[in-house]
Protein backbone atom coordinates (compact mmCIF):
# COMPACT_ATOMS: atom_id res chain seq x y z
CA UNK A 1 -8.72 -60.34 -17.82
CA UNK A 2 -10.22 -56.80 -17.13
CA UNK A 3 -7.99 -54.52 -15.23
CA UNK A 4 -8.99 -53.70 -11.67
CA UNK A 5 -8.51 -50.13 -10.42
CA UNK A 6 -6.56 -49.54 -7.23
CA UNK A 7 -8.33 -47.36 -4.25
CA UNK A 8 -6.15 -44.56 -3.76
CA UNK A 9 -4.07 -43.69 -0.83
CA UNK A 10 -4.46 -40.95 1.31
CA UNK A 11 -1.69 -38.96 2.30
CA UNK A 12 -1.29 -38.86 6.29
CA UNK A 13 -0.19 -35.05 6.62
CA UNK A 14 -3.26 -33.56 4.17
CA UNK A 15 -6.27 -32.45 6.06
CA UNK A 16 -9.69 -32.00 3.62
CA UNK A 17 -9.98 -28.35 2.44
CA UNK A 18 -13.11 -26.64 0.63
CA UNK A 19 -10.78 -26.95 -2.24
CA UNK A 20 -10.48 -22.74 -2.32
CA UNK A 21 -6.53 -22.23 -2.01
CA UNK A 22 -5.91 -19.30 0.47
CA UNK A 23 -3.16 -16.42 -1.13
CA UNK A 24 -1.11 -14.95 1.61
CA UNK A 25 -2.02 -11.26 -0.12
CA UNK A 26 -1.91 -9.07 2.37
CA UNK A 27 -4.47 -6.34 2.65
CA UNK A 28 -3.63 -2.97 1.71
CA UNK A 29 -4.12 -0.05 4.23
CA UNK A 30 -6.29 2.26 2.27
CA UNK A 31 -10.16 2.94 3.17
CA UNK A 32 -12.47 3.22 0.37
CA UNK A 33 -14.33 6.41 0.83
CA UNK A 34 -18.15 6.01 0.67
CA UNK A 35 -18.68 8.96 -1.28
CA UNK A 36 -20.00 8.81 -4.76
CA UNK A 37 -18.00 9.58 -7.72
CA UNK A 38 -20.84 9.76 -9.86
CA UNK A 39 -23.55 12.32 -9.22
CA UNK A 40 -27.24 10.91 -9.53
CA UNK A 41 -28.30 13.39 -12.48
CA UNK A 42 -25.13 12.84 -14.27
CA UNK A 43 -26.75 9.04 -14.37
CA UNK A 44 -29.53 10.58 -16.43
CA UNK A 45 -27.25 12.12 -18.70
CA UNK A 46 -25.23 9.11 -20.11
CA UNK A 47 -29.28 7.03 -19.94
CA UNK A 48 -30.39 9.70 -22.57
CA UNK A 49 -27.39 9.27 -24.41
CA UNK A 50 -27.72 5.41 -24.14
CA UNK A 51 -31.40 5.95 -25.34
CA UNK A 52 -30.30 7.58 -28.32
CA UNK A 53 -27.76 5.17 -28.91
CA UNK A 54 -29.94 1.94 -28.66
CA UNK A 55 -32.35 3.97 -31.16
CA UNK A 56 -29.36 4.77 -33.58
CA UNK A 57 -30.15 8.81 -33.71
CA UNK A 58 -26.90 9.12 -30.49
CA UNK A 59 -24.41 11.49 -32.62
CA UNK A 60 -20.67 12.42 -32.08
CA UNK A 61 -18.92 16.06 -32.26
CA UNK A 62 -18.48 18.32 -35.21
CA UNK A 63 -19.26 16.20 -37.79
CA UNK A 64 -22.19 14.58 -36.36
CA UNK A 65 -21.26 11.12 -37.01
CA UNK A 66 -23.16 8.03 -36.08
CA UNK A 67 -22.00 6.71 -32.72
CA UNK A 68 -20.98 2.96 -33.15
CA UNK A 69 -19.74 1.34 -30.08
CA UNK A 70 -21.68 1.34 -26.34
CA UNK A 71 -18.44 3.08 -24.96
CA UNK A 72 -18.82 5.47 -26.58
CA UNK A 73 -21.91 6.90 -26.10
CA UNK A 74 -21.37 6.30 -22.47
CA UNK A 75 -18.23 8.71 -22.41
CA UNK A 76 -20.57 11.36 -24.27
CA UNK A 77 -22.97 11.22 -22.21
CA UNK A 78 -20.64 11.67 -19.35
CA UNK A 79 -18.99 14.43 -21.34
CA UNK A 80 -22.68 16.15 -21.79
CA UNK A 81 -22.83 16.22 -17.75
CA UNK A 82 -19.59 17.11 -17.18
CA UNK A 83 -20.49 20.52 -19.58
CA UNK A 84 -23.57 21.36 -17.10
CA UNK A 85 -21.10 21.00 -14.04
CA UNK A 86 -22.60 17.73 -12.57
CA UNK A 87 -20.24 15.76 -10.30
CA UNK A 88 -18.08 13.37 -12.94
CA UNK A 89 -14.66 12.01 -12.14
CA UNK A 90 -12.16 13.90 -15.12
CA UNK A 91 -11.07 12.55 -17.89
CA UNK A 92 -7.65 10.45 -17.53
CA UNK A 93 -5.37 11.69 -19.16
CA UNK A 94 -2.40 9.75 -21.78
């Protein structure tokens, strides 16, 4: 004989939820600013850089070595801006 499933049984207490469970976080008290932290010609910067990169002729420092990784072309290029005085956040320092 083939085993017959049981319906289940609803719990009477549980009300039908959109199945998203709700943190009680609460929400901290800082604004964020709307002010850009990244000017729009400092943008172009780290593109040309990218553009070199993606093209394999994007070189690093001194020694003019091949730059291998995506990050880091992006912080040259944001390096490059931050030489001509454009509006770039600082470094972070360790």
């Amino acid at each position: 004989m083939a085993a017959r499933k049981r319906p289940r049984k609803k719990s009477p207490g549980r009300k039908a939820t959109s199945g998203r469970k709700k943190t009680g976080r609460k929400k901290t008290g800082r604004k964020k600013s709307g002010r850009r932290k990244y000017s729009r010609s400092s943008r172009s910067d780290v593109g040309k850089e990218m553009h070199e990169y993606k093209r394999g002729k994007a070189r690093s420092g001194r020694s003019r070595k091949k730059v291998k990784s995506r990050k880091q072309a992006i912080a040259i290029g944001l390096s490059k801006a931050r030489a001509k005085g454009k509006k770039v956040p600082r470094k972070k320092s360790r």
